[in-house]
C-alpha atoms as a PDB file:
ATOM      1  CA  UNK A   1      34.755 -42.725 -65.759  1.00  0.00           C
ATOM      2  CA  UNK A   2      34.471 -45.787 -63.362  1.00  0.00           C
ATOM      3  CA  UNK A   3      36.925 -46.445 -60.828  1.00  0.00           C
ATOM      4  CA  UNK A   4      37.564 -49.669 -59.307  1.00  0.00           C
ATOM      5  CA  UNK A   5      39.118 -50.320 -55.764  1.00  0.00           C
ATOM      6  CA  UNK A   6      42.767 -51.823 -55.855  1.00  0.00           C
ATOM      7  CA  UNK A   7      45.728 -52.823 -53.410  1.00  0.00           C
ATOM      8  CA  UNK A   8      48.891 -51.263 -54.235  1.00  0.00           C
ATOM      9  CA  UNK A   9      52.444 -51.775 -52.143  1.00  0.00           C
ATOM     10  CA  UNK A  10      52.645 -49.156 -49.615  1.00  0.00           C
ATOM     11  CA  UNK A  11      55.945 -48.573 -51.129  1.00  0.00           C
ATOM     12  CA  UNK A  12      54.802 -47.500 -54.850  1.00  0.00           C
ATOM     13  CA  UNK A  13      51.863 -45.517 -53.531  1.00  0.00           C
ATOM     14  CA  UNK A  14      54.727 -43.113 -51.922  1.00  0.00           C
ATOM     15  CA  UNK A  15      56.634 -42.952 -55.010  1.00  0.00           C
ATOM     16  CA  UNK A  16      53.366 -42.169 -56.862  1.00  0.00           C
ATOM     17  CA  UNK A  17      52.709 -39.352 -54.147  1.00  0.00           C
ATOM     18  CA  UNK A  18      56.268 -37.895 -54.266  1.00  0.00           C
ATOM     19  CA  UNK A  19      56.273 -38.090 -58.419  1.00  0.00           C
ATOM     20  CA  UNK A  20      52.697 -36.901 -58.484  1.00  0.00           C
ATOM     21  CA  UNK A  21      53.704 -33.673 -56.414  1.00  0.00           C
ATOM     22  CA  UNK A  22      56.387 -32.881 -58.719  1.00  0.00           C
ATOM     23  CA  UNK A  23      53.590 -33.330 -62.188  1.00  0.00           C
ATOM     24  CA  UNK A  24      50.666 -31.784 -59.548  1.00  0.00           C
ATOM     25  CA  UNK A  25      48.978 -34.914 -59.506  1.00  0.00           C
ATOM     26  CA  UNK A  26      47.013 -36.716 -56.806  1.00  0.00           C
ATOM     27  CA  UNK A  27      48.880 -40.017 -56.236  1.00  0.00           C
ATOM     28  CA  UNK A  28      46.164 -42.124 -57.720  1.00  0.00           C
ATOM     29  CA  UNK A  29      46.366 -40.015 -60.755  1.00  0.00           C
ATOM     30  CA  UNK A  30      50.037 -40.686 -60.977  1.00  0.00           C
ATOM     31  CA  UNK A  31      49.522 -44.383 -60.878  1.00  0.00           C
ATOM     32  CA  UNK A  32      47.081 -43.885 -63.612  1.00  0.00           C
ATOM     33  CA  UNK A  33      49.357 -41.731 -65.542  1.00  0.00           C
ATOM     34  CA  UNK A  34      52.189 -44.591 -65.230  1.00  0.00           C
ATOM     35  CA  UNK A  35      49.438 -47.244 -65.835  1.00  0.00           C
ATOM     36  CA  UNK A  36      48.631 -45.961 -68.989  1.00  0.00           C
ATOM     37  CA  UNK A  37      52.203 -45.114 -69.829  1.00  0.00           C
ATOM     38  CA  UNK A  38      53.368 -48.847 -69.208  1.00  0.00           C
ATOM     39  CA  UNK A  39      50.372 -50.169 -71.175  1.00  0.00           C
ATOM     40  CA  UNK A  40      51.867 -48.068 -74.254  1.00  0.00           C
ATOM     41  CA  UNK A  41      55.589 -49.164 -73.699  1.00  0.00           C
ATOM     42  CA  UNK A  42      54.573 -52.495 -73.566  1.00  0.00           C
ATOM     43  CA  UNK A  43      53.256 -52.289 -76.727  1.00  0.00           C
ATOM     44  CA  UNK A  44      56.109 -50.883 -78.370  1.00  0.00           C
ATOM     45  CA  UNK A  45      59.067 -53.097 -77.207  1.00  0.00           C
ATOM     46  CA  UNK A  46      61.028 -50.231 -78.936  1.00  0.00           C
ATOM     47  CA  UNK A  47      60.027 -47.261 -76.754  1.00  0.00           C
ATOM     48  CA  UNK A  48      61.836 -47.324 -73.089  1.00  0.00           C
ATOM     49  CA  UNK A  49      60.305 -44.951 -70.636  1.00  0.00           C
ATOM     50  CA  UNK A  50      63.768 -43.452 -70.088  1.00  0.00           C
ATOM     51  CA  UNK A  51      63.159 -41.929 -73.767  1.00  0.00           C
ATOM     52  CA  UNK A  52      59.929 -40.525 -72.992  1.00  0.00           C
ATOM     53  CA  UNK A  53      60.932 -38.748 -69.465  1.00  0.00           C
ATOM     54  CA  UNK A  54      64.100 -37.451 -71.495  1.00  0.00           C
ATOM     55  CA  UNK A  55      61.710 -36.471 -74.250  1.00  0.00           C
ATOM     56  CA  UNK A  56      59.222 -34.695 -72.005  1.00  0.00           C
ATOM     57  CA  UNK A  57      62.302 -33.441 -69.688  1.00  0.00           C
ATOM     58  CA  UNK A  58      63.958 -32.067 -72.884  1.00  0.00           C
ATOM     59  CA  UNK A  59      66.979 -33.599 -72.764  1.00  0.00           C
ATOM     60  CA  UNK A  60      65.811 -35.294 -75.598  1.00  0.00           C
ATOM     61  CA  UNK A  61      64.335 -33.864 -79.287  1.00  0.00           C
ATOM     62  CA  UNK A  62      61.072 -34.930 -79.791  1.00  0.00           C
ATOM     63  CA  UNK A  63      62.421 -34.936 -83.677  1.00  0.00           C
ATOM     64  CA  UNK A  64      64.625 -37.127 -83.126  1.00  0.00           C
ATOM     65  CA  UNK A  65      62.140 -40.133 -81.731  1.00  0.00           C
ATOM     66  CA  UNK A  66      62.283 -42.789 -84.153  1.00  0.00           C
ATOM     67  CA  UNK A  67      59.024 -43.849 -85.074  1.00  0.00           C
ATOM     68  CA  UNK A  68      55.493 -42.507 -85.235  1.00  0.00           C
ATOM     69  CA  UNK A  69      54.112 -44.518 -82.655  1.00  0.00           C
ATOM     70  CA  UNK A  70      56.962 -43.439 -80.259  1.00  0.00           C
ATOM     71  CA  UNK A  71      55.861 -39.321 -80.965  1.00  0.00           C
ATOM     72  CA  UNK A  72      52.418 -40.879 -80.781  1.00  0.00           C
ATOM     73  CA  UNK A  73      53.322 -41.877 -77.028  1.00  0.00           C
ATOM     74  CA  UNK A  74      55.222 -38.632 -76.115  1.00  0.00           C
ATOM     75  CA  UNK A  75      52.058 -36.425 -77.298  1.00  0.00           C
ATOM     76  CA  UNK A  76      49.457 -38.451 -75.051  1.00  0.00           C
ATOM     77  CA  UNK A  77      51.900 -37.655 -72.014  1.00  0.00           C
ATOM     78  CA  UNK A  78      52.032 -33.949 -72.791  1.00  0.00           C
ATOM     79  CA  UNK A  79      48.019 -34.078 -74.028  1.00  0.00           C
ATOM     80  CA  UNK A  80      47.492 -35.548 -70.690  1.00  0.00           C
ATOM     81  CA  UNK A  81      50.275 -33.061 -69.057  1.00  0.00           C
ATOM     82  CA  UNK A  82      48.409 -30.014 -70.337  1.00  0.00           C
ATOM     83  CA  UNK A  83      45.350 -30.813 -69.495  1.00  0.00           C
ATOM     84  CA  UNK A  84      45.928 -31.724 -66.207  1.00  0.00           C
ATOM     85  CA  UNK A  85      47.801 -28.087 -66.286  1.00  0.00           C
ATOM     86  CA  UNK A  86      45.098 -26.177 -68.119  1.00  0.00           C
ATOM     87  CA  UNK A  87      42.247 -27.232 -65.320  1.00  0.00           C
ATOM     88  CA  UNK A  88      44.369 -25.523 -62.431  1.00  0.00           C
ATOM     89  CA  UNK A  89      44.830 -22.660 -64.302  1.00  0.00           C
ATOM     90  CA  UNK A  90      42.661 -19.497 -62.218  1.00  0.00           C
ATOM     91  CA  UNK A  91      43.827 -15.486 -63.349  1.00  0.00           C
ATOM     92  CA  UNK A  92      40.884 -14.547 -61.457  1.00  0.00           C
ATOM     93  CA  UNK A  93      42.490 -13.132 -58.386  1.00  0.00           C
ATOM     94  CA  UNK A  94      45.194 -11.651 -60.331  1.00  0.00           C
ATOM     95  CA  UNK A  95      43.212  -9.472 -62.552  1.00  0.00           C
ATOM     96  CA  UNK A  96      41.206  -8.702 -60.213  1.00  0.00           C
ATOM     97  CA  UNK A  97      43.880  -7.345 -58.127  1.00  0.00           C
ATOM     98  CA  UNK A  98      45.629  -5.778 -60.972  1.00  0.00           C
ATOM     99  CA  UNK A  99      42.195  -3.727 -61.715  1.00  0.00           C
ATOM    100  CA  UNK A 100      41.476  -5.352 -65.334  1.00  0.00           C
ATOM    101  CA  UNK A 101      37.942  -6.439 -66.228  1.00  0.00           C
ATOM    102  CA  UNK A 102      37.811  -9.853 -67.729  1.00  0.00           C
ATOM    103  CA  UNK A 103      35.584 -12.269 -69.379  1.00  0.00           C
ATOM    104  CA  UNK A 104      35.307 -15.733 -68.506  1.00  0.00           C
ATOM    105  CA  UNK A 105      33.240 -19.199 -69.140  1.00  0.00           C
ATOM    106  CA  UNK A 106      30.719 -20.277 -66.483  1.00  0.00           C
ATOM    107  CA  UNK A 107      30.086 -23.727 -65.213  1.00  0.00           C
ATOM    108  CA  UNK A 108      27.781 -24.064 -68.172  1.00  0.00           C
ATOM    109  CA  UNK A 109      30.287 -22.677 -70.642  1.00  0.00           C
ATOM    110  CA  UNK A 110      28.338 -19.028 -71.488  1.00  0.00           C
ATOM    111  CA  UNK A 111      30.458 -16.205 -71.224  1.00  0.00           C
ATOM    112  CA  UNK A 112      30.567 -13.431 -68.365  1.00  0.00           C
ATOM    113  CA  UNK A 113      31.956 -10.485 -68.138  1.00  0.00           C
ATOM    114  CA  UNK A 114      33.661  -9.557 -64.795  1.00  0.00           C
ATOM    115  CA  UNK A 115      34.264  -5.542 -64.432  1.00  0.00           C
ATOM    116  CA  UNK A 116      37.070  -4.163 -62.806  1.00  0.00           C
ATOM    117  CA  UNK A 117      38.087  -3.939 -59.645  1.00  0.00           C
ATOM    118  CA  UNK A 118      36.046  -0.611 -58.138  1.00  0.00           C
ATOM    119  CA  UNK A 119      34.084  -0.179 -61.701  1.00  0.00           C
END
């Protein structure tokens, strides 16, 4: 994926650094995140961002959204969410310290087994 340079206010970039610490996202990642978030509420004028955050905080039932394109929205931000969970996700040292042998994909996506610790 491309990126392109851009000026944002000093001011937003902050918020996007303080927001993307709480999500563990790098602050231009949280701008992208809320890029890509606006671009969807714009198109449905009936979908507020205050929904989704209470959706994805849970103070809201993802049942209870009212349309498909609104659960349509909600799923991209916990695809997006996940993923962005799933790639910091490392059990290495803690198998390895709790002596269990593991396997795991490499860089190239074969499989390897790792022994235990002292096998």
């Amino acid at each position: 994926m491309a990126t392109m340079p851009t000026r944002i206010d000093q001011e937003l970039f902050e918020a996007a650094r303080t927001a993307g610490e709480v999500q563990s996202r790098s602050a231009a990642q949280q701008l992208a995140h809320w890029a890509r978030l606006g671009r969807q509420l714009e198109a449905s004028p009936a979908m507020t961002a205050e929904t989704i955050e209470r959706v994805l905080s849970g103070q809201l039932a993802y049942d209870d959204l009212a349309s498909p394109f609104d659960r349509a929205v909600v799923r991209n931000a916990w695809d997006e969410q996940l993923t962005q969970r799933m790639g910091e996700v490392d059990l290495s040292a803690p198998l390895s310290g709790a002596g269990l042998a593991r396997h795991e994909a490499d860089d190239d996506g074969n499989v390897v087994a790792r022994p235990a610790a002292g096998a």
